[in-house]
N, C-alpha and C. Protein backbone atom coordinates (compact mmCIF):
# COMPACT_ATOMS: atom_id res chain seq x y z
N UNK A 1 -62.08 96.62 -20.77
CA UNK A 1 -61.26 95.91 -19.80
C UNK A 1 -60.17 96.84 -19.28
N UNK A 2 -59.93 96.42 -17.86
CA UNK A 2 -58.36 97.40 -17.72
C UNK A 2 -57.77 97.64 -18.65
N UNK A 3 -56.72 96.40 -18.89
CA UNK A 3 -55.81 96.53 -19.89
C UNK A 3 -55.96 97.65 -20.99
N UNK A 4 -57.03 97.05 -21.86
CA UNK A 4 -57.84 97.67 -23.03
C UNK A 4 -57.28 99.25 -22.48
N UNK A 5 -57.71 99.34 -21.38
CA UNK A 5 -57.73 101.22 -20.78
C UNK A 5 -56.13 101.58 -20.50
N UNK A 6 -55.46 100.72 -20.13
CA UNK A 6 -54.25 101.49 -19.83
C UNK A 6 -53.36 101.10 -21.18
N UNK A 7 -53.65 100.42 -22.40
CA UNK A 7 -53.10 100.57 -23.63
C UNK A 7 -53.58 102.18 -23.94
N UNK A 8 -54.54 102.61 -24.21
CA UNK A 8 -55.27 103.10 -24.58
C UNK A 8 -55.40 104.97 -23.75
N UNK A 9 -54.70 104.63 -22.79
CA UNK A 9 -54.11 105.55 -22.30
C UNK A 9 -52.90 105.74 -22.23
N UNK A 10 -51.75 104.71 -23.17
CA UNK A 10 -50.36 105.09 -23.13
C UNK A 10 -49.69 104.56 -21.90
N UNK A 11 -50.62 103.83 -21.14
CA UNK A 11 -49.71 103.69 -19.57
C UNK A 11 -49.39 102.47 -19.57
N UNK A 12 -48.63 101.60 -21.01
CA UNK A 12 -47.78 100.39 -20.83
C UNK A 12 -47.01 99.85 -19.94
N UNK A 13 -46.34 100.83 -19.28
CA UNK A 13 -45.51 100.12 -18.00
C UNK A 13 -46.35 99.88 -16.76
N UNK A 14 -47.57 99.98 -16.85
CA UNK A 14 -48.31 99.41 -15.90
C UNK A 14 -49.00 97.98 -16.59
N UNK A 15 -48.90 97.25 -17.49
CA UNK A 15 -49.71 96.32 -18.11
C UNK A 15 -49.46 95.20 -17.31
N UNK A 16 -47.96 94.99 -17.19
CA UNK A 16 -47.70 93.63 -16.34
C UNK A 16 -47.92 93.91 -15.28
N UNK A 17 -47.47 94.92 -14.00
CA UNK A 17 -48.38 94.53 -12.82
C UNK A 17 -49.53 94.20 -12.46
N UNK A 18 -50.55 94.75 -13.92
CA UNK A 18 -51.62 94.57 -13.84
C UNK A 18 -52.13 93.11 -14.49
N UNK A 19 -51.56 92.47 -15.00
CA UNK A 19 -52.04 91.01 -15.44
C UNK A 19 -51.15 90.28 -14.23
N UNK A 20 -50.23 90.56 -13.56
CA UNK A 20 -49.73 90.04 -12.03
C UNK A 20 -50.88 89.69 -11.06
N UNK A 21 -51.38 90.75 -10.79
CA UNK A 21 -52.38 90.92 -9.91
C UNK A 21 -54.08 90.43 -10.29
N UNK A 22 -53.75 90.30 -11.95
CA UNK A 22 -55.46 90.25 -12.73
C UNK A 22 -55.14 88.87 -12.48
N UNK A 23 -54.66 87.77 -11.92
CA UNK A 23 -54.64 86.26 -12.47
C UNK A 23 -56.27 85.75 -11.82
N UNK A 24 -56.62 85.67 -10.64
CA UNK A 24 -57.59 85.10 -10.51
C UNK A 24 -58.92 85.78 -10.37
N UNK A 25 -59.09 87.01 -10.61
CA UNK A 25 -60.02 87.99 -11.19
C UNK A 25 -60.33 88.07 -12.96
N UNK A 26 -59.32 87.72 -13.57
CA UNK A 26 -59.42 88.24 -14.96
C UNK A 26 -58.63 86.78 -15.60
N UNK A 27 -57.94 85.75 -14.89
CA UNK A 27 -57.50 85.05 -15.99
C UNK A 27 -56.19 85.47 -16.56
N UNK A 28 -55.68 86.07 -16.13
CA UNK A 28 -54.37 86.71 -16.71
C UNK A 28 -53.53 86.09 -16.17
N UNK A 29 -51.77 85.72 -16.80
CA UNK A 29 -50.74 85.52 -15.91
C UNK A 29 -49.56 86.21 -16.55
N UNK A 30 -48.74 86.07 -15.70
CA UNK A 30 -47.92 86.21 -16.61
C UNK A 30 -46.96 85.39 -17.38
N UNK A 31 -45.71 85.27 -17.44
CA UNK A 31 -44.92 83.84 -18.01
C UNK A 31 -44.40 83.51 -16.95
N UNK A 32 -44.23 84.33 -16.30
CA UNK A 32 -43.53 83.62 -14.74
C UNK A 32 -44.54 83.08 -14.14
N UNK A 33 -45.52 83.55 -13.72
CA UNK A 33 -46.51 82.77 -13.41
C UNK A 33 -46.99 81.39 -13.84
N UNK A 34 -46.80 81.29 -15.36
CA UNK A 34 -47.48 80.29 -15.86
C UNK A 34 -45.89 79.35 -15.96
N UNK A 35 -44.92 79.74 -15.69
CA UNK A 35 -43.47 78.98 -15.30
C UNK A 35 -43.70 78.06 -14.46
N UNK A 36 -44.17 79.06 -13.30
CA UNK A 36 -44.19 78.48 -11.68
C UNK A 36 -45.35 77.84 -11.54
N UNK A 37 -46.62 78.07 -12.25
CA UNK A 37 -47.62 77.27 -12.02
C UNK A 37 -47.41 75.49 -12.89
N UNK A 38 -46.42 75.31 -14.05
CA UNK A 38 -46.31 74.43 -14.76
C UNK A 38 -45.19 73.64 -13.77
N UNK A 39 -44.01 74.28 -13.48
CA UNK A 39 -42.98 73.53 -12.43
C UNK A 39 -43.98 73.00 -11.06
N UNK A 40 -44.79 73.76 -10.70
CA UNK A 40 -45.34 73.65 -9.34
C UNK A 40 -45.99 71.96 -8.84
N UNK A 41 -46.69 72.01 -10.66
CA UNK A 41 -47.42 70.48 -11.10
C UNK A 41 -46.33 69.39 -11.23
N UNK A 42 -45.18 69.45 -11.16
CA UNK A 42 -44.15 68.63 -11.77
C UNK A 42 -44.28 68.25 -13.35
N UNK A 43 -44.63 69.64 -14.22
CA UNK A 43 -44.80 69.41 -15.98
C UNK A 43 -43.32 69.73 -15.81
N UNK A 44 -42.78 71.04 -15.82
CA UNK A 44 -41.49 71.23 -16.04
C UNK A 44 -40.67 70.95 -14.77
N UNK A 45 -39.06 71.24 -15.45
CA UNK A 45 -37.99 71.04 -14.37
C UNK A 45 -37.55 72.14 -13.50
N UNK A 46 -36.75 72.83 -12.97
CA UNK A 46 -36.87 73.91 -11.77
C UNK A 46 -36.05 74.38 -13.17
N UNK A 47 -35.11 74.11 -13.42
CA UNK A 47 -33.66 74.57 -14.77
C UNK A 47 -34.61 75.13 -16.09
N UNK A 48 -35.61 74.01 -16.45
CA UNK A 48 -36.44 74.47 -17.44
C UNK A 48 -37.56 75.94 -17.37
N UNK A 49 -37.82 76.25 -15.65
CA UNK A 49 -38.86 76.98 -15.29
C UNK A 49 -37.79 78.22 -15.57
N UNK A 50 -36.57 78.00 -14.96
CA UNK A 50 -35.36 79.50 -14.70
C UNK A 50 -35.05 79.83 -16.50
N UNK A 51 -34.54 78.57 -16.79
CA UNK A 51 -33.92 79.07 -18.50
C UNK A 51 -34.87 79.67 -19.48
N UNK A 52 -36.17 79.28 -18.88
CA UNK A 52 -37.06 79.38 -20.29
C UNK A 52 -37.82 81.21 -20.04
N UNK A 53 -37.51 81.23 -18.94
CA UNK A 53 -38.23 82.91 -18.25
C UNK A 53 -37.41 83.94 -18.69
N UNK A 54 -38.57 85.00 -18.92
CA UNK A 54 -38.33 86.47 -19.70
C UNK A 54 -37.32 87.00 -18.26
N UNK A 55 -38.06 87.18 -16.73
CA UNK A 55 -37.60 87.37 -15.62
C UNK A 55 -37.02 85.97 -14.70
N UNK A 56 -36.09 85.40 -14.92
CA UNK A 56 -35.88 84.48 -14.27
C UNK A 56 -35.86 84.50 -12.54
N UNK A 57 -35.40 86.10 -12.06
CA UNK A 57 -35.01 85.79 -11.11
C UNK A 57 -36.65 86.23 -10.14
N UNK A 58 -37.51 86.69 -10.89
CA UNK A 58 -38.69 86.58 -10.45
C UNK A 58 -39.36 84.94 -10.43
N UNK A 59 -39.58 83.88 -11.28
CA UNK A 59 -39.52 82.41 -11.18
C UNK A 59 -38.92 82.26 -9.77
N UNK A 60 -37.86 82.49 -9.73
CA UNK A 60 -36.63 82.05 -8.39
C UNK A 60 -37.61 82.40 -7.19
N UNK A 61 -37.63 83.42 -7.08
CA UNK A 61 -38.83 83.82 -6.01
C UNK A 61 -40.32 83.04 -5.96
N UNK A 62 -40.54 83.16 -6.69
CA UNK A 62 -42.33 82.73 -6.80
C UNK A 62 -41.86 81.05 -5.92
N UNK A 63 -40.80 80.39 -6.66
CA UNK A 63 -40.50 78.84 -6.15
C UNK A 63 -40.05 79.12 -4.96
N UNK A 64 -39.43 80.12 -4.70
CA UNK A 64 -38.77 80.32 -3.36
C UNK A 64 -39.86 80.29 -2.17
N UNK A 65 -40.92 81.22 -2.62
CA UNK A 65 -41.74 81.57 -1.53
C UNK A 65 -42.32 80.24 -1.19
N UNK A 66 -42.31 79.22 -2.36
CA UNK A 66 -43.82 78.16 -2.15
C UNK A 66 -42.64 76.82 -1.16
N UNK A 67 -41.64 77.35 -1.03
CA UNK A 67 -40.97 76.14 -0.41
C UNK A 67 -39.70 75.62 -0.95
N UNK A 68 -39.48 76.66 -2.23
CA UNK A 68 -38.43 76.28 -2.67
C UNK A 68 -38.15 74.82 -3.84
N UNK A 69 -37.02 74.34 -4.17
CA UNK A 69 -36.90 73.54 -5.23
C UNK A 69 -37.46 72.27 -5.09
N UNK A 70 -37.97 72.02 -5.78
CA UNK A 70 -38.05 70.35 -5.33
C UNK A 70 -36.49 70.03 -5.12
N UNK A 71 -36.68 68.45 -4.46
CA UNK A 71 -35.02 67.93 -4.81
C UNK A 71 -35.30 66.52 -5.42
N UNK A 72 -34.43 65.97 -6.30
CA UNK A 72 -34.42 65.54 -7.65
C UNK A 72 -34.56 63.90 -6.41
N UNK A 73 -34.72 62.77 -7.23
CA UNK A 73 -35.26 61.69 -6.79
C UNK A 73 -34.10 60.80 -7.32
């Protein structure tokens, strides 16, 4: 597998762009991804998607691009 190859070649700082880009080829996400895909469903809250992320201000974006926050009811 990629991955497998760029462990395996020492080239770790390429792993996450590459499970970024592997999501609907390979099944991969990342946590932001799987943040924004869980907020997106209305499982989590926008606060829960930002607090709970390794990169929060990447979350911020991903919601940003799709339209932004929900607003609360």
């Amino acid at each position: 597998s990629a991955i497998r190859n760029l462990i395996r070649e020492d080239k770790l700082h390429q792993v996450y762009s590459m499970m970024q880009s592997g999501q609907s080829e390979h099944g991969m996400q990342t946590m932001s991804q799987s943040l924004f895909e869980n907020y997106s469903k209305g499982l989590i809250t926008y606060e829960d998607a930002v607090n709970r992320a390794v990169y929060p201000d990447e979350v911020r974006q991903l919601i940003d691009r799709a339209g932004g926050p929900r607003r609360k009811r």
